[in-house]
C-alpha atoms as a PDB file:
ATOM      1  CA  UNK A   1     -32.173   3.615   4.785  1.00  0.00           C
ATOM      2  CA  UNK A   2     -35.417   2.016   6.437  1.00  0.00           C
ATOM      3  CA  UNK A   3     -38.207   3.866   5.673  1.00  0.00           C
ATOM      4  CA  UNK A   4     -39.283   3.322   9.782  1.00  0.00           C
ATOM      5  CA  UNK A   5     -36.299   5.950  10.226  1.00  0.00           C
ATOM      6  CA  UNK A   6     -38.294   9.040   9.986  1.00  0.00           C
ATOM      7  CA  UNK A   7     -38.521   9.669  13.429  1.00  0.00           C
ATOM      8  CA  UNK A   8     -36.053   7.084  15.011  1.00  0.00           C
ATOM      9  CA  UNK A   9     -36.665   8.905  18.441  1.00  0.00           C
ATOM     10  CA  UNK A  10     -39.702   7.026  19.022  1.00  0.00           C
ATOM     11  CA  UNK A  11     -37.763   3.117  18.052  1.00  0.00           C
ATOM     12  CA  UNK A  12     -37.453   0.224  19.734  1.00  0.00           C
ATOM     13  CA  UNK A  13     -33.973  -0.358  20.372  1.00  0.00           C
ATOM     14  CA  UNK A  14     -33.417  -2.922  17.466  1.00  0.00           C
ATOM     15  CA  UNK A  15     -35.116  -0.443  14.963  1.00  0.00           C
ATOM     16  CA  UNK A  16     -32.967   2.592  16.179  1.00  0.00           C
ATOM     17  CA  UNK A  17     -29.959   0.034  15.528  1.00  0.00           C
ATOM     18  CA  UNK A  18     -31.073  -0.898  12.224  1.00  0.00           C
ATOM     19  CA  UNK A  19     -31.478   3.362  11.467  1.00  0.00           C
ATOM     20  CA  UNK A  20     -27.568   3.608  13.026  1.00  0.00           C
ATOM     21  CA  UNK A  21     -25.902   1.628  11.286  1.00  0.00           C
ATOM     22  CA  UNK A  22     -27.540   2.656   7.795  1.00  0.00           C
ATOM     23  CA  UNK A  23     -27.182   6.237   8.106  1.00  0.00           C
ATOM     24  CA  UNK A  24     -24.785   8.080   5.193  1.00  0.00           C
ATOM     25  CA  UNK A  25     -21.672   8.091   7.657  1.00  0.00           C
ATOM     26  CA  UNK A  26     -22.097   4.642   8.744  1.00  0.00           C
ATOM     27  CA  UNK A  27     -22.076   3.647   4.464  1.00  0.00           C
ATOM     28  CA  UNK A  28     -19.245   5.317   4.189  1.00  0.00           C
ATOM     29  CA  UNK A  29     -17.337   3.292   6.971  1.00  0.00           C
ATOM     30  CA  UNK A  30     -18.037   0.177   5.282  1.00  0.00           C
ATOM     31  CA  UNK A  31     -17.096   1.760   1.882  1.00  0.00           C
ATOM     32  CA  UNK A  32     -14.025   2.677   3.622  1.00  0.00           C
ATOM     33  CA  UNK A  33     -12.830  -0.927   4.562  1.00  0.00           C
ATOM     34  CA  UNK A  34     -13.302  -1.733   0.158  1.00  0.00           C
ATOM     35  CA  UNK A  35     -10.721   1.079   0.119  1.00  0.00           C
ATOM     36  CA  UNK A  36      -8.203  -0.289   2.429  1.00  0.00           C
ATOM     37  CA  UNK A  37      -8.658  -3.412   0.468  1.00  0.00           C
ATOM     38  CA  UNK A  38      -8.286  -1.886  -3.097  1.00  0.00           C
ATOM     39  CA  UNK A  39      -5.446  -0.155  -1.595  1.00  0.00           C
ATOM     40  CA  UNK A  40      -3.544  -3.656  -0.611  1.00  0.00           C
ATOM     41  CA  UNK A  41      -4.543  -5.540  -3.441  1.00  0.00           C
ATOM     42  CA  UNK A  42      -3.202  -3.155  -5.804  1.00  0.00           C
ATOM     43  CA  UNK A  43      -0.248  -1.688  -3.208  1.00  0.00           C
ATOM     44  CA  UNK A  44       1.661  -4.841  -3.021  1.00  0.00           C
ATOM     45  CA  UNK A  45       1.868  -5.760  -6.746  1.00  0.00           C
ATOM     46  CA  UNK A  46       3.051  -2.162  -7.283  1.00  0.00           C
ATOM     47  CA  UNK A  47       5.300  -2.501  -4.561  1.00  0.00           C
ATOM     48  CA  UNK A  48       6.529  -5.709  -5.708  1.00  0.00           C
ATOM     49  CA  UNK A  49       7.387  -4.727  -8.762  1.00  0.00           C
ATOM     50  CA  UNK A  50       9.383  -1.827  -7.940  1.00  0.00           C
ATOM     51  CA  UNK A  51      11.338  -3.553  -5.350  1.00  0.00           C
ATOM     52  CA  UNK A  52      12.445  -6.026  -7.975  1.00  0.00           C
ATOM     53  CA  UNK A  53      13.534  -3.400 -10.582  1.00  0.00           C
ATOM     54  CA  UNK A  54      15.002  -1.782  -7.197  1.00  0.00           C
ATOM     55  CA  UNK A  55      17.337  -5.513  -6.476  1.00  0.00           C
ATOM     56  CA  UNK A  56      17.626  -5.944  -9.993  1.00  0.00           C
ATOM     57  CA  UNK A  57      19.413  -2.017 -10.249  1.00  0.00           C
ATOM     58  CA  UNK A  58      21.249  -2.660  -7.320  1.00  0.00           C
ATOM     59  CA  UNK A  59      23.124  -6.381  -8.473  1.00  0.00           C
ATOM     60  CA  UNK A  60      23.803  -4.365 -12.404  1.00  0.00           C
ATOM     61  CA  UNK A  61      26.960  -4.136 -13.538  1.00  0.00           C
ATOM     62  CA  UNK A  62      25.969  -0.970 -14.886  1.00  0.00           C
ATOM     63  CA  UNK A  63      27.548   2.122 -13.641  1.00  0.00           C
ATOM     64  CA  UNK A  64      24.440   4.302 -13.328  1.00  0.00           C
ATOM     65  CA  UNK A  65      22.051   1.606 -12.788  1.00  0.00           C
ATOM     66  CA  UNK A  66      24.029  -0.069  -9.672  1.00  0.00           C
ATOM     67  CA  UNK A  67      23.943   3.370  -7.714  1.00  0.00           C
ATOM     68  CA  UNK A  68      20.531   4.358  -8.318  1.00  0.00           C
ATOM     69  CA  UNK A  69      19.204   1.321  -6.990  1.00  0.00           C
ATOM     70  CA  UNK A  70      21.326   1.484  -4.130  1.00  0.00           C
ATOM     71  CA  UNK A  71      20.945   5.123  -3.275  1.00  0.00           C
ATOM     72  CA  UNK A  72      16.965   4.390  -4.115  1.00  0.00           C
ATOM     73  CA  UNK A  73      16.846   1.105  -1.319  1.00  0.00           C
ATOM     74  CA  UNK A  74      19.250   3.240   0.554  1.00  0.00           C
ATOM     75  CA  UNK A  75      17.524   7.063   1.083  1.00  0.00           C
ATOM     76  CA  UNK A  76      13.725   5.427   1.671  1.00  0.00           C
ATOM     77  CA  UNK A  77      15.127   2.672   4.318  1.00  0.00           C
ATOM     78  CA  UNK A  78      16.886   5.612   6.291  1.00  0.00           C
ATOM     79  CA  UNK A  79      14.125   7.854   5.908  1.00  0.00           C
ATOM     80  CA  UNK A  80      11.119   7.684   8.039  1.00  0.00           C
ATOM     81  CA  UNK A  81       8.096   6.601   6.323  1.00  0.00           C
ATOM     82  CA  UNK A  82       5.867   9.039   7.679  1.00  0.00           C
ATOM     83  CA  UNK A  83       8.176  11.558   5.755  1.00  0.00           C
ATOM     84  CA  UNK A  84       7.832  10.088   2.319  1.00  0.00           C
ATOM     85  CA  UNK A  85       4.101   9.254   2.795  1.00  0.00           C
ATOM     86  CA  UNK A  86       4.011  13.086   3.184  1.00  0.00           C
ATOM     87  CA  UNK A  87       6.558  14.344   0.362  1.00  0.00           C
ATOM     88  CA  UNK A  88       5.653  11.591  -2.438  1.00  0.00           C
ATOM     89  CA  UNK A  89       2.129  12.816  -2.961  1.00  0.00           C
ATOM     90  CA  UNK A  90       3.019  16.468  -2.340  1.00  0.00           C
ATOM     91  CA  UNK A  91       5.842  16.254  -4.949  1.00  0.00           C
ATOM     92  CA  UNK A  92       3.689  14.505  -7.069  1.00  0.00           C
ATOM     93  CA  UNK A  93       0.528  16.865  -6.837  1.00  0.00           C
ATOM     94  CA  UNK A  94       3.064  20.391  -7.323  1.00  0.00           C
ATOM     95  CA  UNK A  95       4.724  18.412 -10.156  1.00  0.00           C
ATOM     96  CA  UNK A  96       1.664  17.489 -12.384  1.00  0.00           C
ATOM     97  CA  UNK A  97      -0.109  20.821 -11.717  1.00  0.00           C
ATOM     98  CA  UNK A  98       3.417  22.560 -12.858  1.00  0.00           C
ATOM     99  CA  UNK A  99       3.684  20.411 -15.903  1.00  0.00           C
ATOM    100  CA  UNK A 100      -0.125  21.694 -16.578  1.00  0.00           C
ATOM    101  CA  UNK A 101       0.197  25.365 -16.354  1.00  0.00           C
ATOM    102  CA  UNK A 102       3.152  24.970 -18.495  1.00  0.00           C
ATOM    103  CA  UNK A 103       1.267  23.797 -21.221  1.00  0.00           C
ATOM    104  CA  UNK A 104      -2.371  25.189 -20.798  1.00  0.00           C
ATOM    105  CA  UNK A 105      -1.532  28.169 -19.734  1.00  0.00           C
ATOM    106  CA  UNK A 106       2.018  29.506 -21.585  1.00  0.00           C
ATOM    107  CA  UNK A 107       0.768  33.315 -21.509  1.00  0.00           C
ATOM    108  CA  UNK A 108       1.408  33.166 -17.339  1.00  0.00           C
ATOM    109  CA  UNK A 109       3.322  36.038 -16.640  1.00  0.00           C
ATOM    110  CA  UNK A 110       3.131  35.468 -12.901  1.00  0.00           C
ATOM    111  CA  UNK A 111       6.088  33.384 -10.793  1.00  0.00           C
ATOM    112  CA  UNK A 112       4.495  29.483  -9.527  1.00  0.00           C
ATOM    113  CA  UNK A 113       5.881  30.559  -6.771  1.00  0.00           C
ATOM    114  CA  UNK A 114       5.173  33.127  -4.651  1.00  0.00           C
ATOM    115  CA  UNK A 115       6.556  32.984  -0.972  1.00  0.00           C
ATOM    116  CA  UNK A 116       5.326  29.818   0.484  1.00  0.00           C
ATOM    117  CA  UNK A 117       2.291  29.494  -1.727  1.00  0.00           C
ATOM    118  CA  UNK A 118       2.171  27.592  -4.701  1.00  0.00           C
ATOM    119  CA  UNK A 119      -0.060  28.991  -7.820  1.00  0.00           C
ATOM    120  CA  UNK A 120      -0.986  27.629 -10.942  1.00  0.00           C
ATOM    121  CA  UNK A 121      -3.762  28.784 -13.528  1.00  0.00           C
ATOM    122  CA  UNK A 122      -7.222  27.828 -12.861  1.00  0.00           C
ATOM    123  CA  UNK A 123      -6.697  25.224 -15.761  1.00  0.00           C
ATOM    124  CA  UNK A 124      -3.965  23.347 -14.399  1.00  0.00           C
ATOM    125  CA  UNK A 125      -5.574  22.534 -11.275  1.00  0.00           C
ATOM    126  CA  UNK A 126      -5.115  18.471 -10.960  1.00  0.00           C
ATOM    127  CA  UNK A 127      -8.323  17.891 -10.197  1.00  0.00           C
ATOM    128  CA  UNK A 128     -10.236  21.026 -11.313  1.00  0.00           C
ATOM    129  CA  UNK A 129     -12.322  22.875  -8.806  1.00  0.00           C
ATOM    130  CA  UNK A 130     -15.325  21.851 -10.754  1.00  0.00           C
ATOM    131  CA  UNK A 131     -14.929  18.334 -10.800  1.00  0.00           C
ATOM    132  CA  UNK A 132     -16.945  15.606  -8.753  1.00  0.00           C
ATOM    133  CA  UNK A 133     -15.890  14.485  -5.244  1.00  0.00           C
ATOM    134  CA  UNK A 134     -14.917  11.193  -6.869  1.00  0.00           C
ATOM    135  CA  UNK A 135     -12.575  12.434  -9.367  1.00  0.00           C
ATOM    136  CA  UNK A 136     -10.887  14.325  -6.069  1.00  0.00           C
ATOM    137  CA  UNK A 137     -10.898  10.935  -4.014  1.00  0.00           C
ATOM    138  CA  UNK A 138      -9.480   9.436  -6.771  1.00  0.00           C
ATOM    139  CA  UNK A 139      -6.721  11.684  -7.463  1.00  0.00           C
ATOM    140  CA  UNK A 140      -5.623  11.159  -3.513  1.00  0.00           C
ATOM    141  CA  UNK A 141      -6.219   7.479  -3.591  1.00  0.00           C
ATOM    142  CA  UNK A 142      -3.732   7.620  -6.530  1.00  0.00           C
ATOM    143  CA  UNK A 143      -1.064  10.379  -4.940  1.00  0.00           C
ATOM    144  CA  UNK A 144      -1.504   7.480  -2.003  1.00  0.00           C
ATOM    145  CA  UNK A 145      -1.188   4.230  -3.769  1.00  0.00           C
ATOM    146  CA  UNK A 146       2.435   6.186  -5.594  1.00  0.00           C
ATOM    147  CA  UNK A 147       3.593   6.722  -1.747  1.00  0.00           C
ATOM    148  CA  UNK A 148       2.835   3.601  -0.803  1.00  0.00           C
ATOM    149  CA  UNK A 149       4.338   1.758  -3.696  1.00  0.00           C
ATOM    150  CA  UNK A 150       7.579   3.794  -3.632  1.00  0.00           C
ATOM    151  CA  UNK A 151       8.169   3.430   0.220  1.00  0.00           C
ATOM    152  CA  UNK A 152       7.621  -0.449   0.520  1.00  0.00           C
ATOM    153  CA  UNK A 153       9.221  -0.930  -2.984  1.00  0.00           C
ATOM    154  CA  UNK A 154      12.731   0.043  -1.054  1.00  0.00           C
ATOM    155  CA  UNK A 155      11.875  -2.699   1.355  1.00  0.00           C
ATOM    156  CA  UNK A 156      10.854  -5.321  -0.941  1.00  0.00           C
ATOM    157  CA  UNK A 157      14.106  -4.805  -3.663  1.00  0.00           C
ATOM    158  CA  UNK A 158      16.082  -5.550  -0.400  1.00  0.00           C
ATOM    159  CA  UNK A 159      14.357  -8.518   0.785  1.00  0.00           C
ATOM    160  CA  UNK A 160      14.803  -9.848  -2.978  1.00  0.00           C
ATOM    161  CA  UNK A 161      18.407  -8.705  -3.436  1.00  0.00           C
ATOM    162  CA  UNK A 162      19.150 -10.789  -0.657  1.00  0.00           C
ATOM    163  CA  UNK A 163      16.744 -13.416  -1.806  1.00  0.00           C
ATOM    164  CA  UNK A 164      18.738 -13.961  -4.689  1.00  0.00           C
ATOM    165  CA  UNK A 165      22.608 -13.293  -3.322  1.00  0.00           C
ATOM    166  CA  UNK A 166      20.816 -16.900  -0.988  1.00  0.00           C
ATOM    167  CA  UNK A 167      20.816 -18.607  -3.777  1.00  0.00           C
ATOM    168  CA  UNK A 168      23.764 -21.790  -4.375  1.00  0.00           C
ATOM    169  CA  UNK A 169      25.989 -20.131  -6.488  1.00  0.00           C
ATOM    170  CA  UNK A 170      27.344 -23.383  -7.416  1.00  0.00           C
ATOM    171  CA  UNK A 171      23.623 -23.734  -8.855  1.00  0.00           C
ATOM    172  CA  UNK A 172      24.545 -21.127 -11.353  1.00  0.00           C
ATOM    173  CA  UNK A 173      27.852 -21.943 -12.475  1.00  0.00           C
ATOM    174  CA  UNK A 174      26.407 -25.414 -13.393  1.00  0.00           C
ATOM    175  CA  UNK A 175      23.936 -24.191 -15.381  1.00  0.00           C
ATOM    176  CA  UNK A 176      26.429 -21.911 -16.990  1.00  0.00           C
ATOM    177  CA  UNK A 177      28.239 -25.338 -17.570  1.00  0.00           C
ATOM    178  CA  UNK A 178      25.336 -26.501 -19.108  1.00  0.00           C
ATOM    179  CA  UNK A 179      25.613 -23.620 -22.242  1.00  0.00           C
ATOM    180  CA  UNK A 180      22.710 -21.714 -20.872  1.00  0.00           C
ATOM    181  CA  UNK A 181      23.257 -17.868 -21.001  1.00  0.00           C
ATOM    182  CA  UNK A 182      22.914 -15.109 -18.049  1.00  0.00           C
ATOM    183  CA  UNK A 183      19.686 -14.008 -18.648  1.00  0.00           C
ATOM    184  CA  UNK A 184      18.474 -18.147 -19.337  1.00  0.00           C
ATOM    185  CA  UNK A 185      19.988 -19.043 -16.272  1.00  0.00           C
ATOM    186  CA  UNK A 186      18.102 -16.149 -13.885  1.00  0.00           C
ATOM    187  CA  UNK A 187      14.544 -16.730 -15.757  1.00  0.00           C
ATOM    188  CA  UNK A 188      15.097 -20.575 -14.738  1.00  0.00           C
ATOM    189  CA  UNK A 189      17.563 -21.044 -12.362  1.00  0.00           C
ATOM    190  CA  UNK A 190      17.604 -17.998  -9.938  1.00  0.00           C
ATOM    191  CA  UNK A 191      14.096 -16.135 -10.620  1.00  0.00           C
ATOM    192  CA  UNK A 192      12.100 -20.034  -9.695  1.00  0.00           C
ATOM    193  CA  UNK A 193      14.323 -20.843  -6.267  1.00  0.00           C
ATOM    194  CA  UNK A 194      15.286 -17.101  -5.005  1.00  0.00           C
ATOM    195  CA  UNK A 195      11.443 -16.909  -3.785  1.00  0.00           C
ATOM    196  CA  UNK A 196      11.648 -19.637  -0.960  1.00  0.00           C
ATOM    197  CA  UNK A 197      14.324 -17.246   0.895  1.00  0.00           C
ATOM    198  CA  UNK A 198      12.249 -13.887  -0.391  1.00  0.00           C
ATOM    199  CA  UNK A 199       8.436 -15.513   1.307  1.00  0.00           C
ATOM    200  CA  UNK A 200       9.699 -14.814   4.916  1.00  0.00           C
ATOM    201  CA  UNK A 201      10.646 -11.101   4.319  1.00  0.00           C
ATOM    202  CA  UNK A 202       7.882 -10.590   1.975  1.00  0.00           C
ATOM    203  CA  UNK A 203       5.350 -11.751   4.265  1.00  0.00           C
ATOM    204  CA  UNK A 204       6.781  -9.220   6.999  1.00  0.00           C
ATOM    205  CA  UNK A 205       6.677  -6.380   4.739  1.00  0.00           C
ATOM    206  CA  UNK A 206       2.863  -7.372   3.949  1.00  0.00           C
ATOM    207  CA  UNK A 207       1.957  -7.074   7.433  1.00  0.00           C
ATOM    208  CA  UNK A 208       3.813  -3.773   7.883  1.00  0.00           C
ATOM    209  CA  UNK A 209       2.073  -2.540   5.040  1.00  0.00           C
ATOM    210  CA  UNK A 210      -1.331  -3.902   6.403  1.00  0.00           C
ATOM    211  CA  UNK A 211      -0.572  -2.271   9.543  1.00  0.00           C
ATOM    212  CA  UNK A 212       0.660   0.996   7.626  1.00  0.00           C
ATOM    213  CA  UNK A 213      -3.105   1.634   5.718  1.00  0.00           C
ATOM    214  CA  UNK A 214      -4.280   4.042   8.959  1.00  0.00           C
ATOM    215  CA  UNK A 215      -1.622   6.579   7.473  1.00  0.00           C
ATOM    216  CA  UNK A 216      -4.295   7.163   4.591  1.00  0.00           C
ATOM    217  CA  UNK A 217      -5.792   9.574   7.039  1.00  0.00           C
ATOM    218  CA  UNK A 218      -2.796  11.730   6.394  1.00  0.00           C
ATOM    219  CA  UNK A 219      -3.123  11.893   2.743  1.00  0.00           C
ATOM    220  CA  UNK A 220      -6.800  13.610   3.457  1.00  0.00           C
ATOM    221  CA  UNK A 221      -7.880   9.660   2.976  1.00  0.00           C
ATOM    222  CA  UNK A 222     -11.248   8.919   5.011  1.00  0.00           C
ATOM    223  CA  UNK A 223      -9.996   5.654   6.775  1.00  0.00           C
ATOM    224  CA  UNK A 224     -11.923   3.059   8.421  1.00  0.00           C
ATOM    225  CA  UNK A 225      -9.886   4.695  11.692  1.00  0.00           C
ATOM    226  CA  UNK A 226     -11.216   7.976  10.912  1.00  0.00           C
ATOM    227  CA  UNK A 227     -14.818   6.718  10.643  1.00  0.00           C
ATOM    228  CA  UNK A 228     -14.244   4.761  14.254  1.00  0.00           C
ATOM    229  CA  UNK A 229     -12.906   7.873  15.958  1.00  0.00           C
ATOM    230  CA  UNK A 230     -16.009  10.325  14.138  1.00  0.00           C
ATOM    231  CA  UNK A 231     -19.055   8.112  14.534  1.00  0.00           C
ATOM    232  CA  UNK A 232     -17.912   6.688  17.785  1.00  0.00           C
ATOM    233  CA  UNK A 233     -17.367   9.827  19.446  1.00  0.00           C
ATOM    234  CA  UNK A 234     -20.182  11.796  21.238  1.00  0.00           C
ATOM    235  CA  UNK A 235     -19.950  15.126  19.312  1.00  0.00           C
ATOM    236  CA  UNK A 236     -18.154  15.214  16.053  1.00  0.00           C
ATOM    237  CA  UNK A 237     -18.515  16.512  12.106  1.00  0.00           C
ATOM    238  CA  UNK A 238     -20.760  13.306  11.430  1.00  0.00           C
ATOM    239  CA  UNK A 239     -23.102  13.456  14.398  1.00  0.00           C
ATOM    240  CA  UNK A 240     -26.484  12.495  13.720  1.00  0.00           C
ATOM    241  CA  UNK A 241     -27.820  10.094  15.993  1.00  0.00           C
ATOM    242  CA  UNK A 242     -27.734  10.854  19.754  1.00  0.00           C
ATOM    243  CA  UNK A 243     -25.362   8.115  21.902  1.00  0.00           C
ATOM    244  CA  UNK A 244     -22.977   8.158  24.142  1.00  0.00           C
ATOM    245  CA  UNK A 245     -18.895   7.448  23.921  1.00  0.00           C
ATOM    246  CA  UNK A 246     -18.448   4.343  21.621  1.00  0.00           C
ATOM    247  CA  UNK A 247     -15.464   4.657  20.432  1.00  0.00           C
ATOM    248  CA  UNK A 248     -14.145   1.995  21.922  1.00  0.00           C
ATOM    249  CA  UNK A 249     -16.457  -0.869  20.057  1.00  0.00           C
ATOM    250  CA  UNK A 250     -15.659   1.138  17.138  1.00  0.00           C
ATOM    251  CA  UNK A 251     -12.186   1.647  17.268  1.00  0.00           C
ATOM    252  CA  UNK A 252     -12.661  -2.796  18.558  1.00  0.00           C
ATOM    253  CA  UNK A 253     -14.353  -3.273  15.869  1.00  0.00           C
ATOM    254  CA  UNK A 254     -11.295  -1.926  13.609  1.00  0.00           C
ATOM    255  CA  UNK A 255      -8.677  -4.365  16.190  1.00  0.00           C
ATOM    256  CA  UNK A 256     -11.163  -7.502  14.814  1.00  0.00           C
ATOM    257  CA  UNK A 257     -10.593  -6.395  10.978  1.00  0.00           C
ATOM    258  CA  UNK A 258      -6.967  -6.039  11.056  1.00  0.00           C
ATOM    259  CA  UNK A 259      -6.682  -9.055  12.887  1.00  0.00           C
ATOM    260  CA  UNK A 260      -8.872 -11.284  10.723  1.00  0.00           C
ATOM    261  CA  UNK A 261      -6.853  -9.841   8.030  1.00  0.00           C
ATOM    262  CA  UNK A 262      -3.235 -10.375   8.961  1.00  0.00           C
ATOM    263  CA  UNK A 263      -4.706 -14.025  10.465  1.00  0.00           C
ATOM    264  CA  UNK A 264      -5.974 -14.825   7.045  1.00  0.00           C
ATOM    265  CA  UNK A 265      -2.399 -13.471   5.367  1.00  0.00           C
ATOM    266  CA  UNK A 266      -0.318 -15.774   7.268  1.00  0.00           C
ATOM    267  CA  UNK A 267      -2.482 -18.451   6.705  1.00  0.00           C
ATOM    268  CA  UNK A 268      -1.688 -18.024   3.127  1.00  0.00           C
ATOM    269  CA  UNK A 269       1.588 -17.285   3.446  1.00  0.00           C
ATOM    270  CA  UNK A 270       2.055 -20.308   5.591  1.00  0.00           C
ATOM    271  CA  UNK A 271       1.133 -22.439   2.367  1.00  0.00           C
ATOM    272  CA  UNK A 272       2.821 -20.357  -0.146  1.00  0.00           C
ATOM    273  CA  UNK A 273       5.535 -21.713   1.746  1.00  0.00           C
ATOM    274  CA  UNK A 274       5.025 -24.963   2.111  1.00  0.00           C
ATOM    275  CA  UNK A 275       4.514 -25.454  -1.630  1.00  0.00           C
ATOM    276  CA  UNK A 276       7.517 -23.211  -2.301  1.00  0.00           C
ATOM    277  CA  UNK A 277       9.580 -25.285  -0.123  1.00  0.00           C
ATOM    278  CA  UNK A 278       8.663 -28.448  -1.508  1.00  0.00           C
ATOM    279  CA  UNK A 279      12.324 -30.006  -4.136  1.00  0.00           C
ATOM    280  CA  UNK A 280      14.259 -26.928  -2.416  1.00  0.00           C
ATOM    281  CA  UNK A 281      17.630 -27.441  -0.775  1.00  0.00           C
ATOM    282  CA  UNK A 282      16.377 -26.009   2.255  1.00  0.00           C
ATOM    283  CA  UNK A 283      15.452 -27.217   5.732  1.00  0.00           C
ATOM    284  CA  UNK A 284      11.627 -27.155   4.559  1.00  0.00           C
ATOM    285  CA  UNK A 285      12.336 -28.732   1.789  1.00  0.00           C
ATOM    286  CA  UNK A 286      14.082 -31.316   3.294  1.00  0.00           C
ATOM    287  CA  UNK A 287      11.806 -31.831   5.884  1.00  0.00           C
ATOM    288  CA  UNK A 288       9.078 -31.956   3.008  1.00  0.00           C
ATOM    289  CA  UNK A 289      11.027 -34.549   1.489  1.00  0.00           C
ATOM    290  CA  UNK A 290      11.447 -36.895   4.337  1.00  0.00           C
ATOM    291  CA  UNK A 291       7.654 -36.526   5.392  1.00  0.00           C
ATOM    292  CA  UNK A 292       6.830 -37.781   1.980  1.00  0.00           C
ATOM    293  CA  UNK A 293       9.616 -40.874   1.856  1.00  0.00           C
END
């Protein structure tokens, strides 16, 4: 902070700005926007990944594998997300701090639960009561990114399922023809062309999930939409410099960051495509094709 802010009553109104938007809540806004963006960046790769163990389960032959990747897409795409954003880390949190008291504490001779309340040892407490406030916004950042993964994981092994059912099958059987085995013919056959048809649905499911980040405030998460509504209001938790109502260029200020970022996204997208689309037997592709002849 300036070192002009010791009495920012008596500032010109640039130099009462300048004291503002340095203050300890206003830091913690902006620290909150690296948040939503670790939370994306690592998010979608998670999510990603599950969804294509999630299509991969659901086209096995295998008789447990086939139904647990169906009841998996299934349960979380009939579910509302609010509900799993809720139970995930809940379930999570009870289950580590059970697994815990098990082991650190085996001379317990009290029930975990009692009533409605849940009770471990002091020991088994995931984070402990004497640990930092990072290791705590940690643990819920994690207990978040698991939600987060799991929900839009259903999502994404359906967009790829279907992905990969759009596929030629004709395009398999030759290379089949060819001698080439199952798993040869999805590394280079099916795994290299299923991801033209997969880019449109993926690229909704980003945006969803962009537009799904505000539920971190849920989780106990402090949000860039929490920091709009606290510092932007008149009286809150985090008053410390007199003003009047603002939320509004706050809570405008968090409209122009989501919109810069799902702008930027579908720029990127919008080439992913293009280069994915390029030798495909698809109407990009073709089009590709007869822009370059």
């Amino acid at each position: 902070m300036f070192s002009f802010c010791a009495d920012p009553s008596v500032l010109p109104d640039w130099q009462w700005m300048a004291c503002y938007l340095t203050t300890g809540s206003h830091m913690a806004l902006y620290r909150s926007v690296l948040v939503v963006l670790l939370l994306l960046a690592l998010a979608a790769p998670l999510a990603l990944g599950m969804g294509f163990l999630g299509a991969l389960a659901m086209r096995s032959r295998n008789l447990i594998l086939k139904p647990l990747g169906t009841i998996y897409v299934s349960m979380v795409r009939g579910v509302p997300d609010i509900i799993f954003f809720l139970f995930v880390p809940f379930a999570i949190d009870q289950g580590v701090e059970y697994a815990r008291h098990r082991i650190l504490c085996p001379d317990w001779d009290q029930p975990v639960r009692q009533g409605n309340d849940f009770i471990v040892c002091a020991a088994a407490k995931m984070p402990l009561a004497t640990d930092p406030a990072w290791v705590h916004n940690l643990w819920g950042f994690l207990l978040a990114l698991a939600a987060f993964a799991l929900v839009f994981g259903a999502f994404a092994a359906n967009t790829l399922n279907g992905a990969m059912n759009a596929v030629p099958r004709g395009q398999l059987e030759t290379a089949e023809a060819y001698g080439m085995t199952p798993g040869q013919s999805f590394r280079r056959i099916l795994l290299p062309q299923m991801w033209v048809y997969a880019l449109p649905g993926l690229s909704n499911l980003w945006m969803i999930l962009t537009k799904a980040t505000p539920l971190l405030f849920l989780l106990g998460i402090q949000d860039v939409v929490f920091w709009a509504r606290e510092l932007g209001g008149q009286k809150t938790g985090h008053y410390e410099y007199p003003h009047p109502d603002w939320r509004v260029w706050y809570f405008l200020g968090v409209l122009a960051f989501y919109l810069t970022l799902t702008w930027t996204s579908q720029k990127v997208f919008d080439r992913l495509m293009v280069r994915m689309s390029r030798g495909q037997a698809t109407s990009g592709g073709e089009a590709l094709r007869r822009a370059g002849a």
